[in-house]
C-alpha atoms as a PDB file:
ATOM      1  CA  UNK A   1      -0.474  -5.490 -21.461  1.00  0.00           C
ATOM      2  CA  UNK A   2      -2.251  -8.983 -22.257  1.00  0.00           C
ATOM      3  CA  UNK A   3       0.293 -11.099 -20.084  1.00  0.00           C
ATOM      4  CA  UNK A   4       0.112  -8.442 -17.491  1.00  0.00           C
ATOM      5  CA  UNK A   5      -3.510  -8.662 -17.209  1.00  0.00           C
ATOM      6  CA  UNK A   6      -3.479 -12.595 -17.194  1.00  0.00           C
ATOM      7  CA  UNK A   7      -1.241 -13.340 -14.834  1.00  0.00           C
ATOM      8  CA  UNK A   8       1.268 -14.377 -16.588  1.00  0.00           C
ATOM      9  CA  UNK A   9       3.812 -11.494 -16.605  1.00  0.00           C
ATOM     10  CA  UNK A  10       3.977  -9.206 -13.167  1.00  0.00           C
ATOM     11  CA  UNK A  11       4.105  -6.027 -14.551  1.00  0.00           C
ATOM     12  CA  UNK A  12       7.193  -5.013 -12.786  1.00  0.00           C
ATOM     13  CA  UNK A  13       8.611  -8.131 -15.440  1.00  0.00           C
ATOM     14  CA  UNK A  14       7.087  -6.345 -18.202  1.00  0.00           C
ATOM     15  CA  UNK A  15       8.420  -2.799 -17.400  1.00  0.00           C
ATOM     16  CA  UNK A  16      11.887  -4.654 -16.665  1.00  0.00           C
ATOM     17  CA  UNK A  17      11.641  -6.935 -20.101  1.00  0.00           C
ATOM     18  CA  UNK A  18      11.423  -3.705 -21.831  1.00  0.00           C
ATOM     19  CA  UNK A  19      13.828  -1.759 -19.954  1.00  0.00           C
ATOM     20  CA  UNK A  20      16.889  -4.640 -20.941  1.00  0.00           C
ATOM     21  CA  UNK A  21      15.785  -4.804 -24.404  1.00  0.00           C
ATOM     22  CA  UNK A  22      16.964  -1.555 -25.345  1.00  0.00           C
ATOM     23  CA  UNK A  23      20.101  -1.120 -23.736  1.00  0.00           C
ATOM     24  CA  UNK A  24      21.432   1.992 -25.805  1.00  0.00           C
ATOM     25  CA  UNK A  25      18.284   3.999 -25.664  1.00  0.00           C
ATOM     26  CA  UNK A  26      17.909   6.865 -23.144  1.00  0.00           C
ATOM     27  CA  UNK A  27      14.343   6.291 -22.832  1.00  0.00           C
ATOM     28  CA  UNK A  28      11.720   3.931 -24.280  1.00  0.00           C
ATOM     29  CA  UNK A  29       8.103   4.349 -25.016  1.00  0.00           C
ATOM     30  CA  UNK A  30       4.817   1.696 -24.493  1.00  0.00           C
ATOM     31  CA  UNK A  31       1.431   1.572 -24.865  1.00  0.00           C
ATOM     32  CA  UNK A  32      -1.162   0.813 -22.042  1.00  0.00           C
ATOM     33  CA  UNK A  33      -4.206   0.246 -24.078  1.00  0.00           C
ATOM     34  CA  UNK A  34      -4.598   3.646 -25.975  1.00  0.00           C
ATOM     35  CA  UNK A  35      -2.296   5.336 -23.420  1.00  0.00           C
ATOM     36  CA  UNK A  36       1.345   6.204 -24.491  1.00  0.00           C
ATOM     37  CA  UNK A  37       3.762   5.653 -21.703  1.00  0.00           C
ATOM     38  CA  UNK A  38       7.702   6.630 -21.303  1.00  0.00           C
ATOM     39  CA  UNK A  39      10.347   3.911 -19.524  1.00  0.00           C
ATOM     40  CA  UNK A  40      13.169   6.185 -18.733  1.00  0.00           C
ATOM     41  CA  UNK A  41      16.761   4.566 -18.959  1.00  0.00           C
ATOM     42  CA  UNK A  42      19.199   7.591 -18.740  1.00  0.00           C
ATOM     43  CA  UNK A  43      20.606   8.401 -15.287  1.00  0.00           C
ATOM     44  CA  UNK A  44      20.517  11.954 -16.230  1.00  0.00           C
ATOM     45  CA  UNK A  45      17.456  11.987 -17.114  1.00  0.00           C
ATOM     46  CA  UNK A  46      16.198  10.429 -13.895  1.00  0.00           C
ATOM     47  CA  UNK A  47      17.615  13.277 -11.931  1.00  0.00           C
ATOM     48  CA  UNK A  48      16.440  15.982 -13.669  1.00  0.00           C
ATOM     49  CA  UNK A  49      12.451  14.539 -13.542  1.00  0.00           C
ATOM     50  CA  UNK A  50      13.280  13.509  -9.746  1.00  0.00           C
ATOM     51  CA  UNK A  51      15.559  16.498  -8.697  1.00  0.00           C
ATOM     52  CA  UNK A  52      16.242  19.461 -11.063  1.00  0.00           C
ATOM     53  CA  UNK A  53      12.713  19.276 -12.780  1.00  0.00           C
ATOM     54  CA  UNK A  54      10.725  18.222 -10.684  1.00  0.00           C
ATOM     55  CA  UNK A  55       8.075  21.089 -10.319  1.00  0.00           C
ATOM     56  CA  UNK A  56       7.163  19.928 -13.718  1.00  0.00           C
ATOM     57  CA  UNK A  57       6.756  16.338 -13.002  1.00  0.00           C
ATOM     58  CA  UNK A  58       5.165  16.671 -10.015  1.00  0.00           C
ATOM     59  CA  UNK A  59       1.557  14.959 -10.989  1.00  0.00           C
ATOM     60  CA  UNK A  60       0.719  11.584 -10.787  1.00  0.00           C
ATOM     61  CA  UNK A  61      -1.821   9.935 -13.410  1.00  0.00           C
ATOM     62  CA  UNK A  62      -5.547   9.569 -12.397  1.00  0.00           C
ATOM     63  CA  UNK A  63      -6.377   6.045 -11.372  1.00  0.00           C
ATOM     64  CA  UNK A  64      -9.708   6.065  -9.973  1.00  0.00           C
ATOM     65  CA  UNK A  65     -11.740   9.448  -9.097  1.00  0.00           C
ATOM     66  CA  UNK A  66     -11.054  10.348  -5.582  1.00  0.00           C
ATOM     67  CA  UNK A  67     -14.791  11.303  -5.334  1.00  0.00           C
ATOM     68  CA  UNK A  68     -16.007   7.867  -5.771  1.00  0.00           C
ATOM     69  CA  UNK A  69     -13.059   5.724  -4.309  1.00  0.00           C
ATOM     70  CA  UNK A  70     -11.093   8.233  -1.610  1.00  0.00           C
ATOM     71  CA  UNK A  71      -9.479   4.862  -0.057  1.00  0.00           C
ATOM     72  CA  UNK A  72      -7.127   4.633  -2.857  1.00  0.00           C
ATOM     73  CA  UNK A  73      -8.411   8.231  -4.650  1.00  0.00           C
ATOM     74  CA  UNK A  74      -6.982  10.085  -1.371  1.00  0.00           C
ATOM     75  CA  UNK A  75      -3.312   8.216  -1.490  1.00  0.00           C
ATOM     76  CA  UNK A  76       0.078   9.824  -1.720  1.00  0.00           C
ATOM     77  CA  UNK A  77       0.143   8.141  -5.567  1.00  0.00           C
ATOM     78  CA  UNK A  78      -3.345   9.845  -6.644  1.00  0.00           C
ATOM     79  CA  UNK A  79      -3.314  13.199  -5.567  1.00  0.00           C
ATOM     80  CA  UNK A  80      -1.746  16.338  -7.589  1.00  0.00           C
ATOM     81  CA  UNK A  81      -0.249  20.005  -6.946  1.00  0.00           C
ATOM     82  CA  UNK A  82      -0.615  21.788  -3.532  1.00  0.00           C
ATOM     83  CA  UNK A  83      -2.916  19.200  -2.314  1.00  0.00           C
ATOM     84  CA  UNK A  84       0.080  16.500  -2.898  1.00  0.00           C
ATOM     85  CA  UNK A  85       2.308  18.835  -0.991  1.00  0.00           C
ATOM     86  CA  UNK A  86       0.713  19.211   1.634  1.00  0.00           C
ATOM     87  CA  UNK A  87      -0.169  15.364   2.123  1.00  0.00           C
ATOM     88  CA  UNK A  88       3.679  15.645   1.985  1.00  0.00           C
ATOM     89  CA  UNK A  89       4.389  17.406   4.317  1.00  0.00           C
ATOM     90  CA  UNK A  90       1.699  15.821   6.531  1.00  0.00           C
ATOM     91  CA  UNK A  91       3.262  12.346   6.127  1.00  0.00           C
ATOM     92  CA  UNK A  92       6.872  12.855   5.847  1.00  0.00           C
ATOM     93  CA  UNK A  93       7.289  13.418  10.064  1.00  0.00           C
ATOM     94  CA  UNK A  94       5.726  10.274  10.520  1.00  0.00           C
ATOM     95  CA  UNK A  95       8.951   8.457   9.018  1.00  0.00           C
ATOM     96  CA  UNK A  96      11.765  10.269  10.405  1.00  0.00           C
ATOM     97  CA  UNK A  97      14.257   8.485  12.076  1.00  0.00           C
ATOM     98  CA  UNK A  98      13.213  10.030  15.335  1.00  0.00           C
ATOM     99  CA  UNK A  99       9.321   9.220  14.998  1.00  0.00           C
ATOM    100  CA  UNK A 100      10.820   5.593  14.052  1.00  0.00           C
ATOM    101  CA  UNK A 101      12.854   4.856  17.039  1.00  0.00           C
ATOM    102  CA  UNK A 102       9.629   5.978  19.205  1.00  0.00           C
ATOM    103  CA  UNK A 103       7.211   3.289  17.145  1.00  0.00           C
ATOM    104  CA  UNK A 104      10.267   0.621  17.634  1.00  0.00           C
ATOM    105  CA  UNK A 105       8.669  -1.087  21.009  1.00  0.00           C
ATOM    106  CA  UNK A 106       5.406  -1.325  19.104  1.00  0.00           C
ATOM    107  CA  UNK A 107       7.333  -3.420  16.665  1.00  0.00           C
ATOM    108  CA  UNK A 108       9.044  -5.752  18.954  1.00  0.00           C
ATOM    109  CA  UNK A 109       5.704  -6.113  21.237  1.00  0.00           C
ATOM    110  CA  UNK A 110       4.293  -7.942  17.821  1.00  0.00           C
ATOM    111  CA  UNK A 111       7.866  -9.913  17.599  1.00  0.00           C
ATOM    112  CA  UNK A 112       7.821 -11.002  21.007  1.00  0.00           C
ATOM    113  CA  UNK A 113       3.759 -11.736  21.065  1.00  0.00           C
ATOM    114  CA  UNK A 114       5.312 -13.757  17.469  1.00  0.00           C
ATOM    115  CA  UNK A 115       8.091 -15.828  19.179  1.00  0.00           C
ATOM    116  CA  UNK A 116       5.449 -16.179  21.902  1.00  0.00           C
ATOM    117  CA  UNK A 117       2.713 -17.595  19.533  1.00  0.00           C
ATOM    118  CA  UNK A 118       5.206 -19.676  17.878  1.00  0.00           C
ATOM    119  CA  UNK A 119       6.808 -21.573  20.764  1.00  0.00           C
ATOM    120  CA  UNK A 120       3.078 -22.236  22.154  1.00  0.00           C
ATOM    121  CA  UNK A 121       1.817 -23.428  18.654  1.00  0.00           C
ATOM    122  CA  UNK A 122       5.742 -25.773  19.052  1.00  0.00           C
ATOM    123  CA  UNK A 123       4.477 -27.026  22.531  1.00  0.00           C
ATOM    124  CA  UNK A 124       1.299 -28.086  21.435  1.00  0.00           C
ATOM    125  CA  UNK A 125       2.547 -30.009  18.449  1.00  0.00           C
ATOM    126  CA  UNK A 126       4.497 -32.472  20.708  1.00  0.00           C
ATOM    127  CA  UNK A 127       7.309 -31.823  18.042  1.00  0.00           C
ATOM    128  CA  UNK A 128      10.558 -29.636  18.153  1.00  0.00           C
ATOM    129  CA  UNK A 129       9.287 -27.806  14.760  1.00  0.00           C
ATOM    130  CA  UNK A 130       6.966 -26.475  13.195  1.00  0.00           C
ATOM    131  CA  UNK A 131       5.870 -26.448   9.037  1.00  0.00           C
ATOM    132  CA  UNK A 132       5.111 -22.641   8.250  1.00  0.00           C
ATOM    133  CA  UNK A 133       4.166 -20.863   5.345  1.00  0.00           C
ATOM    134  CA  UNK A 134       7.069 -18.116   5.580  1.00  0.00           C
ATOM    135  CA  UNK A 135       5.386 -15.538   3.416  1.00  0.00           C
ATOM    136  CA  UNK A 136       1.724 -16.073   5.459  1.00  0.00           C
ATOM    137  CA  UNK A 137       3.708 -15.735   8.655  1.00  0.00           C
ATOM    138  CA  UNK A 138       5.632 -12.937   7.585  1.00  0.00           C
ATOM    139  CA  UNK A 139       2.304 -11.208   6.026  1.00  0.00           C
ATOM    140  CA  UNK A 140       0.641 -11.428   9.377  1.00  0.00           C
ATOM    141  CA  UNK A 141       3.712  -9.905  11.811  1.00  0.00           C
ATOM    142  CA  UNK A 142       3.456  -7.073   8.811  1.00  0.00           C
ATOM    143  CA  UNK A 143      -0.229  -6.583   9.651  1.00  0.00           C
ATOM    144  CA  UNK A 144       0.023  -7.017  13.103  1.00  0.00           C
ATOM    145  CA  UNK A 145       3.133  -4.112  12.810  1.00  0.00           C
ATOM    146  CA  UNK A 146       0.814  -1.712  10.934  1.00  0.00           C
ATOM    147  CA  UNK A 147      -2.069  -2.026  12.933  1.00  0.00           C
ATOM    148  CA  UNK A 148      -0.235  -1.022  16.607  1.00  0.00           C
ATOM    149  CA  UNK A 149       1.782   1.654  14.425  1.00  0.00           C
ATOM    150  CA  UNK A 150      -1.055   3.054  12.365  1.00  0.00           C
ATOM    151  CA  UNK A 151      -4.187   2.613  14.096  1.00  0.00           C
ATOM    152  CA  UNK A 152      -3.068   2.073  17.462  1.00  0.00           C
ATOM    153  CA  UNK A 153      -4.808  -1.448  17.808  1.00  0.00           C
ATOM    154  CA  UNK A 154      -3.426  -4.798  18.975  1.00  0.00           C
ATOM    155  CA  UNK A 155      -3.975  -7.422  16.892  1.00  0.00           C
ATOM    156  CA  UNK A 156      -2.558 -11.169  17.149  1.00  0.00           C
ATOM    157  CA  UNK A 157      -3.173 -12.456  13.512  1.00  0.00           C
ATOM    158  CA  UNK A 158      -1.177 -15.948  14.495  1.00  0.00           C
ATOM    159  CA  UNK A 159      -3.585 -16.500  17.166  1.00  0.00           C
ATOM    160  CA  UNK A 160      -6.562 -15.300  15.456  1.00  0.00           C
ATOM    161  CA  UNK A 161      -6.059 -15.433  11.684  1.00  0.00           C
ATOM    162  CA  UNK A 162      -9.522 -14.734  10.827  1.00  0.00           C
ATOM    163  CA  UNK A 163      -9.446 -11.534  12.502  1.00  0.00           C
ATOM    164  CA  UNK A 164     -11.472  -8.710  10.749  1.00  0.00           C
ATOM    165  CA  UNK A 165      -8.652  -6.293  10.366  1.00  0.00           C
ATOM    166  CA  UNK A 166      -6.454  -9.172   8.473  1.00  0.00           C
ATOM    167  CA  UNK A 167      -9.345  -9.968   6.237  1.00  0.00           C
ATOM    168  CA  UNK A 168     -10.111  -6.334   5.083  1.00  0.00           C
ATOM    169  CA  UNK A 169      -6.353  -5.534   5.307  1.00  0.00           C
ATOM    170  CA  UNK A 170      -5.546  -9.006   2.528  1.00  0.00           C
ATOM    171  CA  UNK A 171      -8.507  -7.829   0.481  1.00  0.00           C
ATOM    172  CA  UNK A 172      -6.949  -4.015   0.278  1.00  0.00           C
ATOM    173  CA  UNK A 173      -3.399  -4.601  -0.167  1.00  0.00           C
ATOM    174  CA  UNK A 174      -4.262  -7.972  -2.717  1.00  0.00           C
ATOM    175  CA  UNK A 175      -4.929  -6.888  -6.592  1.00  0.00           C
ATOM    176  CA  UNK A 176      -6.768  -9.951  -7.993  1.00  0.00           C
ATOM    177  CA  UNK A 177      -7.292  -9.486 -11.754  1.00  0.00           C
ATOM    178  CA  UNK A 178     -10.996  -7.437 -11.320  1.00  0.00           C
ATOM    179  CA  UNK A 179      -8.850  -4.754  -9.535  1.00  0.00           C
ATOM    180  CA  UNK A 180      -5.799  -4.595 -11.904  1.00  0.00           C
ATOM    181  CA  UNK A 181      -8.106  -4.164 -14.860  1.00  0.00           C
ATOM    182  CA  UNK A 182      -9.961  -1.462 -13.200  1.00  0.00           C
ATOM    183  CA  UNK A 183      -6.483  -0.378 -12.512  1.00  0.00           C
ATOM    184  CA  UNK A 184      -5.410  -0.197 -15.353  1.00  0.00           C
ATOM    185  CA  UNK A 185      -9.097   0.332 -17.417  1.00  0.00           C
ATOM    186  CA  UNK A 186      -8.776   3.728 -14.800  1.00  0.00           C
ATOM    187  CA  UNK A 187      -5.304   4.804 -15.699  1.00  0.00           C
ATOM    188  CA  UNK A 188      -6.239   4.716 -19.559  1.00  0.00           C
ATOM    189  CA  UNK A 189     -10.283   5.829 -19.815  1.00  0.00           C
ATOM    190  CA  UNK A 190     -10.751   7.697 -16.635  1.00  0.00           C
ATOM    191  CA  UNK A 191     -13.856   9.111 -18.162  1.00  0.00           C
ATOM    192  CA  UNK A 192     -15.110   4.678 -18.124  1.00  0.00           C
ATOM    193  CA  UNK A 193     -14.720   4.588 -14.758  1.00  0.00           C
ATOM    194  CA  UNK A 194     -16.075   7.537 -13.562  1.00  0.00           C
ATOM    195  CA  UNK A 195     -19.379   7.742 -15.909  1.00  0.00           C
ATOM    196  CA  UNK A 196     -19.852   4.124 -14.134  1.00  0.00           C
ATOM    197  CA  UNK A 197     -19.216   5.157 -10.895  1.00  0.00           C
ATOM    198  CA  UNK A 198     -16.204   2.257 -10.884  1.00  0.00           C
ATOM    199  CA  UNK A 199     -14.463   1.770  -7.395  1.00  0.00           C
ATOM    200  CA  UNK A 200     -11.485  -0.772  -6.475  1.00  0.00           C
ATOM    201  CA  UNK A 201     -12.565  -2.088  -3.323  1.00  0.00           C
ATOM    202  CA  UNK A 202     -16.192  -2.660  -1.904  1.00  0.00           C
ATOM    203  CA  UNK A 203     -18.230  -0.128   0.267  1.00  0.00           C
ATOM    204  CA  UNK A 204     -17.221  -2.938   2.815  1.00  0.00           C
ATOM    205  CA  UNK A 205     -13.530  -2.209   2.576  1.00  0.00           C
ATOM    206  CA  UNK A 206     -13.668   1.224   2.306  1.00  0.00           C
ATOM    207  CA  UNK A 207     -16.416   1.687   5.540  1.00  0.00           C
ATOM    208  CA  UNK A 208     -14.145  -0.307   7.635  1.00  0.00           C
ATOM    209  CA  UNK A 209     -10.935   1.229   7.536  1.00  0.00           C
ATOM    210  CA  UNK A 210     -12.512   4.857   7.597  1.00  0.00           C
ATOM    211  CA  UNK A 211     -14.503   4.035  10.258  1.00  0.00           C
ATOM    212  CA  UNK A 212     -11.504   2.546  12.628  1.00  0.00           C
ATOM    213  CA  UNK A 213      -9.347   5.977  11.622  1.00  0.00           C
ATOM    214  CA  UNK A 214     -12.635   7.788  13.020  1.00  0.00           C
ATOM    215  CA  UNK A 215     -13.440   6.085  16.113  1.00  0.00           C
ATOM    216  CA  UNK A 216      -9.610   5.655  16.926  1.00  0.00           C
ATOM    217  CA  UNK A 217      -9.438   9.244  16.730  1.00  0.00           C
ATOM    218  CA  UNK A 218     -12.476  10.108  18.388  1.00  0.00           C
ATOM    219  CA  UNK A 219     -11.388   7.594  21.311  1.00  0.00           C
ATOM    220  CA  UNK A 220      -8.237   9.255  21.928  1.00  0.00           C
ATOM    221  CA  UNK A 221      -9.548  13.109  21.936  1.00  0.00           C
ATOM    222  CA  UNK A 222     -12.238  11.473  24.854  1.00  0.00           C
ATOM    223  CA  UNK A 223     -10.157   9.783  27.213  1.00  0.00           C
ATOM    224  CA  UNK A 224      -6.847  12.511  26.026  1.00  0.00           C
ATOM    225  CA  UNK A 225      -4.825   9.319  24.709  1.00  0.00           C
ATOM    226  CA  UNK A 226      -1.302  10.324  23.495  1.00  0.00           C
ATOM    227  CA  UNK A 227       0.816   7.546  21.667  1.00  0.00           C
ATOM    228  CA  UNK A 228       3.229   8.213  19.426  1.00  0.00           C
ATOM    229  CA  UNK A 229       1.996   6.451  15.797  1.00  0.00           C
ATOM    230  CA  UNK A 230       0.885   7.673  12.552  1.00  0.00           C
ATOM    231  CA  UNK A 231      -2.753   8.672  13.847  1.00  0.00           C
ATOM    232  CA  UNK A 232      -0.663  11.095  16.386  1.00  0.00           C
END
């Protein structure tokens, strides 16, 4: 776990590192902290905790008490039983292929208002390229994408890249290493966290995206607003 928590090893790198040393093992076991874990390796296996069995695999492991941190308490990963069902079944329309091909123009409206920015930013340079940070750029069009198609709200993170929905967005989707050892420090003495009232994010974080989901919501019932995204 030491790499993991340093930096040094993704932990994706340390499940994998695992997972290839033991090529003729069905399954393989590791610690996190005190916590004993299981790497399954078996096909078989797989499908019977993912398929056959699955009414007895169902639960996820507590992370962070949903009381204290429902931003990332209230996810599809942290909830259990009938209340994970029915988040389910709540979220699965919103990714049919149907409800897809309705949120498609909201997707190119943010790749044409890209292309757009881009051959602007190209014009002003005086040159006939430009030098981009690929992953910024493409973090931004991804931002830009879930805002129209989750909240509803047009943001133009190439234009303004200071924008407040970027920043709190960076800050929720970015685990520096205070939030993986909470993480993790969660995972493995739940009881910790909970006794200290522990939370991921800040009061900031958590206000700000509740707060848009509210008033986006109550905005629509007042002026009857029908658009076909997640919110809908």
């Amino acid at each position: 776990m030491l790499p993991t928590l340093t930096g040094k090893e993704h932990l994706a790198e340390n499940i994998n590192r695992l997972y290839k040393a033991f090529p003729n093992e069905r399954f393989v076991g590791r610690f996190e902290f005190t916590k004993p874990m299981l790497i399954v390796r078996d096909l078989e296996l797989v499908k019977k905790i993912t398929i056959k069995d699955f009414e007895h695999f169902l639960d996820h492991r507590v992370f962070i008490d949903e009381k204290k941190d429902p931003l990332f308490g209230r996810n599809l990963l942290s909830l259990k039983g009938q209340e994970w069902k029915d988040m389910r079944s709540t979220l699965s329309p919103a990714f049919t292929s149907s409800k897809m091909k309705l949120m498609l123009p909201f997707m190119a409206e943010v790749g044409d208002q890209l292309v757009h920015t881009l051959k602007d930013s190209i014009k002003k340079s005086n040159t006939p390229y430009l030098d981009l940070d690929t992953k910024d750029l493409c973090t931004r069009y991804a931002n830009d994408v879930i805002a129209t198609c989750t909240f509803g709200l047009k943001v133009d993170s190439l234009s303004d890249p200071d924008n407040n929905f970027y920043k709190q967005g960076l800050i929720a989707a970015t685990f520096k290493f205070k939030q993986l050892l909470l993480f993790f420090l969660g995972s493995a003495f739940p009881w910790i966290v909970k006794r200290l009232n522990i939370k991921l994010f800040s009061e900031q974080t958590s206000s700000f995206f509740k707060n848009l989901v509210l008033q986006t919501m109550e905005d629509r019932e007042t002026r009857n607003i029908l658009r076909p995204d997640m919110i809908h």
